[in-house]
N, C-alpha and C. Protein backbone atom coordinates (compact mmCIF):
# COMPACT_ATOMS: atom_id res chain seq x y z
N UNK A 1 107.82 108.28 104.37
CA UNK A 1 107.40 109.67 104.47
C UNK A 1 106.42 109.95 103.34
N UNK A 2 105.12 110.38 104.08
CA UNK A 2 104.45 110.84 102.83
C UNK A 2 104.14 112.77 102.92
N UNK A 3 104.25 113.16 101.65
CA UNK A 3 104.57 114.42 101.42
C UNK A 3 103.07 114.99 100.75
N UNK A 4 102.21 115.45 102.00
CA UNK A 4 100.62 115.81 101.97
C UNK A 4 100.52 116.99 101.28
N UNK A 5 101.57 117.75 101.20
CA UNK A 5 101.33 119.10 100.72
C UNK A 5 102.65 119.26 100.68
N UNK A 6 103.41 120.60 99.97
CA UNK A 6 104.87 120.93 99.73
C UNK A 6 105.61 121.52 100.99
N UNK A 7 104.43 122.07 102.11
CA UNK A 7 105.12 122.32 103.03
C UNK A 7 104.75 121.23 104.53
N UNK A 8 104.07 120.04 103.82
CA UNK A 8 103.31 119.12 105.48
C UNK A 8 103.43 117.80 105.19
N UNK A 9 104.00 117.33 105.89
CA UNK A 9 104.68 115.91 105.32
C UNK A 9 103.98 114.85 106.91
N UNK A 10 103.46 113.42 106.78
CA UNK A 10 103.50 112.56 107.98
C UNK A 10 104.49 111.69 107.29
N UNK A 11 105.05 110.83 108.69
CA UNK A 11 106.12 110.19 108.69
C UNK A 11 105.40 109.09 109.38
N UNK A 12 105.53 107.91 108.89
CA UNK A 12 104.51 106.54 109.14
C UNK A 12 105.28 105.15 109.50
N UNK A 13 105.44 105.00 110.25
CA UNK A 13 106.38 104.06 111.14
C UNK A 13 105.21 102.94 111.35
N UNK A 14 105.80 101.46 111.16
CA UNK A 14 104.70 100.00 111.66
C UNK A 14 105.49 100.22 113.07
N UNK A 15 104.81 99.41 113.86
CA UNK A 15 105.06 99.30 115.18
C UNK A 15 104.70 97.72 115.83
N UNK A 16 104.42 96.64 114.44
CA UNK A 16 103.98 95.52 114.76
C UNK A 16 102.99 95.03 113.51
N UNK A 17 101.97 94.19 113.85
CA UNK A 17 101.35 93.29 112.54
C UNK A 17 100.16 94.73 113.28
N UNK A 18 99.54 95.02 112.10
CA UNK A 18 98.31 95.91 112.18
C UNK A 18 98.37 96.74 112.68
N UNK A 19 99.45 97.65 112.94
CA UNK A 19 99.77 98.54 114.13
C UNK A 19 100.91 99.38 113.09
N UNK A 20 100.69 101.45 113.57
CA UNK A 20 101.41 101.88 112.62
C UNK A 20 101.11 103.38 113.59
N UNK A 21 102.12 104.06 113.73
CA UNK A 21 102.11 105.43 114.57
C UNK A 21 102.74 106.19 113.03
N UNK A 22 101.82 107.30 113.66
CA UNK A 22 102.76 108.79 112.65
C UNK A 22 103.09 110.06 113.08
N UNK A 23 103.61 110.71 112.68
CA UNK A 23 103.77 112.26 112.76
C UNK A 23 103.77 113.06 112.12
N UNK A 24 103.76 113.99 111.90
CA UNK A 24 103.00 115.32 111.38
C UNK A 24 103.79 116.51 111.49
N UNK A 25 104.29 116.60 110.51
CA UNK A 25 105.34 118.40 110.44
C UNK A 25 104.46 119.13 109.54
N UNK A 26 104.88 119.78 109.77
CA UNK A 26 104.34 121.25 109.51
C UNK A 26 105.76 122.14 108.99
N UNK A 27 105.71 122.66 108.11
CA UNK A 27 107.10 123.07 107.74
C UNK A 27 107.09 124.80 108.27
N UNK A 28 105.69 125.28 107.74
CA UNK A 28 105.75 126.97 108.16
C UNK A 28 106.22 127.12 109.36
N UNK A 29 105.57 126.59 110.26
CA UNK A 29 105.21 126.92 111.84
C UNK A 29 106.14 126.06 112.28
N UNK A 30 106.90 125.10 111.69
CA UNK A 30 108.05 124.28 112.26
C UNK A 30 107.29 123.61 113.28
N UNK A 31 106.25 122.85 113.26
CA UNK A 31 105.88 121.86 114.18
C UNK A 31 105.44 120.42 114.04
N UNK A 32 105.44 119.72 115.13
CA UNK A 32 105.73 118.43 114.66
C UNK A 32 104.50 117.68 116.10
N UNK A 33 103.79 116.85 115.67
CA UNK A 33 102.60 116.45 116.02
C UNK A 33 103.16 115.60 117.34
N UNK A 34 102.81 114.93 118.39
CA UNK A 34 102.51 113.46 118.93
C UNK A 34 102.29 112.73 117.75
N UNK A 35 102.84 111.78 118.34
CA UNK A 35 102.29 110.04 118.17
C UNK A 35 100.88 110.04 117.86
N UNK A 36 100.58 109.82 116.63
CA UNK A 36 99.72 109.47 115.93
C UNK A 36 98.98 107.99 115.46
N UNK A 37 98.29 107.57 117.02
CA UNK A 37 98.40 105.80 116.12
C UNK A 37 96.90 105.48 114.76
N UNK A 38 97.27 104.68 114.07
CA UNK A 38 96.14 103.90 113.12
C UNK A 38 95.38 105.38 112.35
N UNK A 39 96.48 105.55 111.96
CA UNK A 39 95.59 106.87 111.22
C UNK A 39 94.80 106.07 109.74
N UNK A 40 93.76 106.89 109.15
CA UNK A 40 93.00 106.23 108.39
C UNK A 40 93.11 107.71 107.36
N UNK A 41 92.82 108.85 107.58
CA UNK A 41 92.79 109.90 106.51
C UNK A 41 93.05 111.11 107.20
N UNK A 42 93.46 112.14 106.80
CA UNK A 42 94.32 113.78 107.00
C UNK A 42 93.32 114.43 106.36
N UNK A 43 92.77 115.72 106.78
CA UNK A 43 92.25 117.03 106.12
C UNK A 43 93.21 117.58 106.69
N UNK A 44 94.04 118.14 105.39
CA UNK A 44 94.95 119.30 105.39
C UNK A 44 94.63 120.47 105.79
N UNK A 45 93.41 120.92 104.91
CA UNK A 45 92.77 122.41 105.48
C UNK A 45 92.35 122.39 106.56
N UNK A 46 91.62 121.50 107.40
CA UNK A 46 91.70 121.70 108.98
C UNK A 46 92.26 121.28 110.08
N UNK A 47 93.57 120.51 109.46
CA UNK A 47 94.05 119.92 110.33
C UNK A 47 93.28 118.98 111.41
N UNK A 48 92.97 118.05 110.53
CA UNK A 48 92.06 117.29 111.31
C UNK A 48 92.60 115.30 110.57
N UNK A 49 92.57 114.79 112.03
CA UNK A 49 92.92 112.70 111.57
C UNK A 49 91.91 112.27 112.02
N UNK A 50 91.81 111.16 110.83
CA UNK A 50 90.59 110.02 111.67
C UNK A 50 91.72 108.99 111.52
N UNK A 51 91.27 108.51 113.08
CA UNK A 51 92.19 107.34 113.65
C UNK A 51 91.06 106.31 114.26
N UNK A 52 91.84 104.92 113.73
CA UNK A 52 91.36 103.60 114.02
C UNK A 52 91.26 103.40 115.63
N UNK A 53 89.92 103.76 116.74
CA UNK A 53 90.23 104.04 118.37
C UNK A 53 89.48 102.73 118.68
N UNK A 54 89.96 101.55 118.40
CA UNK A 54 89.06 100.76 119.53
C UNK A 54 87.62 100.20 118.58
N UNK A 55 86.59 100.36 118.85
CA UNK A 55 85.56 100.20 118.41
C UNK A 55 84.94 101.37 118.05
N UNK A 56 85.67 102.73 117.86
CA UNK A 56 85.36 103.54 117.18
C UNK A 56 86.27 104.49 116.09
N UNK A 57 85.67 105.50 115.31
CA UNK A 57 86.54 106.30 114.23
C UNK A 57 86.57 107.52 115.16
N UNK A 58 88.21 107.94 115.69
CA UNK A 58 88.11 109.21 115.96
C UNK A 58 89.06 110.31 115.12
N UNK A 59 88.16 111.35 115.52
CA UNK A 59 89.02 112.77 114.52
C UNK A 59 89.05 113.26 115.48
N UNK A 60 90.33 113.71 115.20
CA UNK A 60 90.85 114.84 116.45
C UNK A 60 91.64 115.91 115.42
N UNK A 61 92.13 116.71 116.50
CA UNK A 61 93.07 117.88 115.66
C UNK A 61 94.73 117.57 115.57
N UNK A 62 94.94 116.99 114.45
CA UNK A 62 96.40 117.02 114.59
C UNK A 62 97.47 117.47 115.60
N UNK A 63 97.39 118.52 115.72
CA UNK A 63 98.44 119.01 116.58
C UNK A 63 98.42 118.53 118.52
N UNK A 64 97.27 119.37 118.34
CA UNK A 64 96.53 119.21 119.69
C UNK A 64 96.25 117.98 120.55
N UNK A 65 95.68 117.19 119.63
CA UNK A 65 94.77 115.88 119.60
C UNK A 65 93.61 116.08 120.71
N UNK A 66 93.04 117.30 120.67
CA UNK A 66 91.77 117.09 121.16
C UNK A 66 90.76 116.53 119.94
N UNK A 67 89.85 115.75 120.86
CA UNK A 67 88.53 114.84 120.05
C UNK A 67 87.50 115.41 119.34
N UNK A 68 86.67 115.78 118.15
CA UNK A 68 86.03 116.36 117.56
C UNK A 68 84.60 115.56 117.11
N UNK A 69 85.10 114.55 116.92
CA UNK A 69 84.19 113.46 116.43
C UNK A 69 84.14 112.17 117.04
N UNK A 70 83.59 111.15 116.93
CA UNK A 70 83.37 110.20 117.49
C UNK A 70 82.92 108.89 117.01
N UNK A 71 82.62 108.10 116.05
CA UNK A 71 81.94 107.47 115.12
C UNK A 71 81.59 105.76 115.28
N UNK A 72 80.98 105.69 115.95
CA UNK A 72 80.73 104.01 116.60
C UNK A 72 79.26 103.41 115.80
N UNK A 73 79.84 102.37 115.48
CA UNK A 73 78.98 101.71 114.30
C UNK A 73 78.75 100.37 114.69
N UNK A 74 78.16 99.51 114.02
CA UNK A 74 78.11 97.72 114.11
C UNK A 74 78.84 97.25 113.18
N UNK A 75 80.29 97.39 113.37
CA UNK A 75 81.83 96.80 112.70
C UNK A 75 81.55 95.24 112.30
N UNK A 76 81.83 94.74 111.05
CA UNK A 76 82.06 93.36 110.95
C UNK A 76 83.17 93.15 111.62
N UNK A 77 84.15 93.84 111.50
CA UNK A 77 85.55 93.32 112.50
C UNK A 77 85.61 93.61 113.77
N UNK A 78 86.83 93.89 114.42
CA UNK A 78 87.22 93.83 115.48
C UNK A 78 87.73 95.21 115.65
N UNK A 79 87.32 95.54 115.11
CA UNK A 79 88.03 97.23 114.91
C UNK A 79 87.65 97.87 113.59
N UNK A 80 87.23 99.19 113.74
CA UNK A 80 87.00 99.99 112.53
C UNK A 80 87.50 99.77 110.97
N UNK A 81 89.09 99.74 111.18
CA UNK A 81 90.07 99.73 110.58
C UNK A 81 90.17 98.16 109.53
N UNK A 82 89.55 97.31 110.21
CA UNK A 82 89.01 95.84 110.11
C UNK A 82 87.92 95.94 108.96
N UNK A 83 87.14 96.86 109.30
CA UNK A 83 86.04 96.75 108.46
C UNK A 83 85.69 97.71 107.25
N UNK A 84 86.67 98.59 107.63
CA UNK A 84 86.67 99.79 106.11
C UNK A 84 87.35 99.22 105.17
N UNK A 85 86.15 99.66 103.95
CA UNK A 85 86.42 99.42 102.85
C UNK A 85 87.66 100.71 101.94
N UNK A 86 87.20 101.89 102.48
CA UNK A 86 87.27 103.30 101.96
C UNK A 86 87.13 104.36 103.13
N UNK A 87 87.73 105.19 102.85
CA UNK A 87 87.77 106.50 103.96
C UNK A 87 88.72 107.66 103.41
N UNK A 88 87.70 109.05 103.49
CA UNK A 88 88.08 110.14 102.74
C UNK A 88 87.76 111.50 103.49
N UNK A 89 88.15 112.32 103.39
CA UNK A 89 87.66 113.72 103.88
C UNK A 89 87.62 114.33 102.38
N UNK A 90 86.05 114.83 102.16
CA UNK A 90 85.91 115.70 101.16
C UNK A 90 86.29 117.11 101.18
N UNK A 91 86.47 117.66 100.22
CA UNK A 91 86.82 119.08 99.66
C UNK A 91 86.08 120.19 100.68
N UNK A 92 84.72 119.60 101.21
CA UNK A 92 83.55 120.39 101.96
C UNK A 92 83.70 120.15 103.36
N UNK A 93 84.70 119.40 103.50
CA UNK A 93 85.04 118.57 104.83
C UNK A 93 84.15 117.81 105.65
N UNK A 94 83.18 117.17 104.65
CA UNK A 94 82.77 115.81 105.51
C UNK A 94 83.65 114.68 105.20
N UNK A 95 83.12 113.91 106.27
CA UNK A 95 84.46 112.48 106.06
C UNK A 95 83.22 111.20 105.32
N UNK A 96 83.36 110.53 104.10
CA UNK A 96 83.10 109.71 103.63
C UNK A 96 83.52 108.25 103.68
N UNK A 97 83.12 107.12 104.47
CA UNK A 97 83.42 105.95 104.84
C UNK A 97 82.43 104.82 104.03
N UNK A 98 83.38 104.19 103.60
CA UNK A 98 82.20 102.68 103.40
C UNK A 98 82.35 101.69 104.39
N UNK A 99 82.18 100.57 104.71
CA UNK A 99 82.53 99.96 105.70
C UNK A 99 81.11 98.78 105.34
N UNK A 100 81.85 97.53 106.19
CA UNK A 100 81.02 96.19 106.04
C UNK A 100 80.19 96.15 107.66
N UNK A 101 79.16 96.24 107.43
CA UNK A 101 78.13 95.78 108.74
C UNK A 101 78.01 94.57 109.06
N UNK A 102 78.27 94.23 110.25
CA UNK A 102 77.91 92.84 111.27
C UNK A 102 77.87 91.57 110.33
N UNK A 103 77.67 90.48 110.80
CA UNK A 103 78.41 89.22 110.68
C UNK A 103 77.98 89.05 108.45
N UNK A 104 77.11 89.89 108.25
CA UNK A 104 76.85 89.49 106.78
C UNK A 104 78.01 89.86 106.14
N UNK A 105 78.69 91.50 106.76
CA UNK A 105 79.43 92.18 105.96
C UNK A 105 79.00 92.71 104.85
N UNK A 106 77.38 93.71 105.04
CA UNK A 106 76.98 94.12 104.68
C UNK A 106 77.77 95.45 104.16
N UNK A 107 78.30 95.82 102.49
CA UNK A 107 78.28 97.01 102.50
C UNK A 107 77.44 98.56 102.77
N UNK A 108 77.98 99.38 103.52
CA UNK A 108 77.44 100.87 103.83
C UNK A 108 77.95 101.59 103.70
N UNK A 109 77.79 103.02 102.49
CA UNK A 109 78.41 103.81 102.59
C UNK A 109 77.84 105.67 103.32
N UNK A 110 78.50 105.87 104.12
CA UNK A 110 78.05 107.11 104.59
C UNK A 110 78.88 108.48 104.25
N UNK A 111 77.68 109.17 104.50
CA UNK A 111 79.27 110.62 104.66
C UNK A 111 78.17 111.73 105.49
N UNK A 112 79.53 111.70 106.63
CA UNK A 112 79.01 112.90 107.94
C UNK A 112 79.75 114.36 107.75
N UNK A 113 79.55 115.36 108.65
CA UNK A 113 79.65 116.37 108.53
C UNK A 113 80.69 116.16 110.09
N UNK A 114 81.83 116.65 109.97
CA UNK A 114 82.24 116.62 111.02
C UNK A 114 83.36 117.66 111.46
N UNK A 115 82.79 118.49 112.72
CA UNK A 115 83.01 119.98 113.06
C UNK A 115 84.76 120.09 113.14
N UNK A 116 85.08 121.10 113.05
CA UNK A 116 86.77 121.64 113.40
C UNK A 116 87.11 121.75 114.45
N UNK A 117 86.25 121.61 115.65
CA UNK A 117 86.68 122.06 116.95
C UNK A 117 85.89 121.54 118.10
N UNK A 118 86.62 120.85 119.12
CA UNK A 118 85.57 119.81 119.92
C UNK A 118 84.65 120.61 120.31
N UNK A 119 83.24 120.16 120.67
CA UNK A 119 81.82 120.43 121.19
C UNK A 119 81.54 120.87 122.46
C-alpha cells in the first residue's frame, strides 16, 4: 500500500514477472478505482494515471478510466515500461518522461502538456 496523500492511498498487487494491477481509494468520497494495470505515475490533483498500454503511454482518469492522452514513440523495448528511464507528472501537470530510442537506446527526455478530460 502506498499512501499518496493522507486521505488517497493505491494498493499495488504483482500479478506475474512484469505485470502489477492497482487500486485507488479515495478516502473523502469513499471510492475505490478498477483494476489499474502497469501504472507508471498518479497526479493527485487531477486524478489522472499513466499506464504502461501496449506500445503506448496512456493517461486516463483514475476513477472513470476514460483516455486523455495517448503517447506512442520508437521504444527500444517491447513496451513503454521497457524503455523508461524516468516518469513524472509536474506540479503544472505536464507529464515528464525520459526514455531510450530504438535499437541504439538513445536517451530522450520530453515533457508534454496533457489535458484533464478526454478530447
Amino acid at each position: 500500500m502506498i499512501w499518496r496523500a493522507a486521505t488517497f492511498a493505491e494498493v499495488r498487487f504483482a500479478c506475474g514477472p512484469d505485470c502489477r494491477v492497482s487500486y485507488f481509494f479515495e478516502a473523502k468520497r469513499r471510492r475505490l478505482s478498477p483494476p489499474r494495470r502497469q501504472v507508471l505515475d498518479v497526479d493527485l490533483r487531477r486524478l489522472l494515471v499513466a499506464q504502461d498500454d501496449g506500445a503506448a503511454i496512456a493517461v486516463r482518469q483514475i476513477f472513470s478510466g476514460r483516455e486523455v492522452a495517448r503517447l506512442t514513440r520508437e521504444w527500444s523495448g517491447s513496451s513503454p515500461g521497457a524503455s523508461l528511464t524516468d516518469i513524472h507528472f509536474d506540479p503544472d501537470g505536464r507529464l515528464t518522461f525520459t526514455w531510450l530510442r530504438g535499437k541504439n537506446r538513445t536517451p530522450v527526455s520530453e515533457r508534454v502538456s496533457v489535458p484533464s478530460v478526454p478530447r
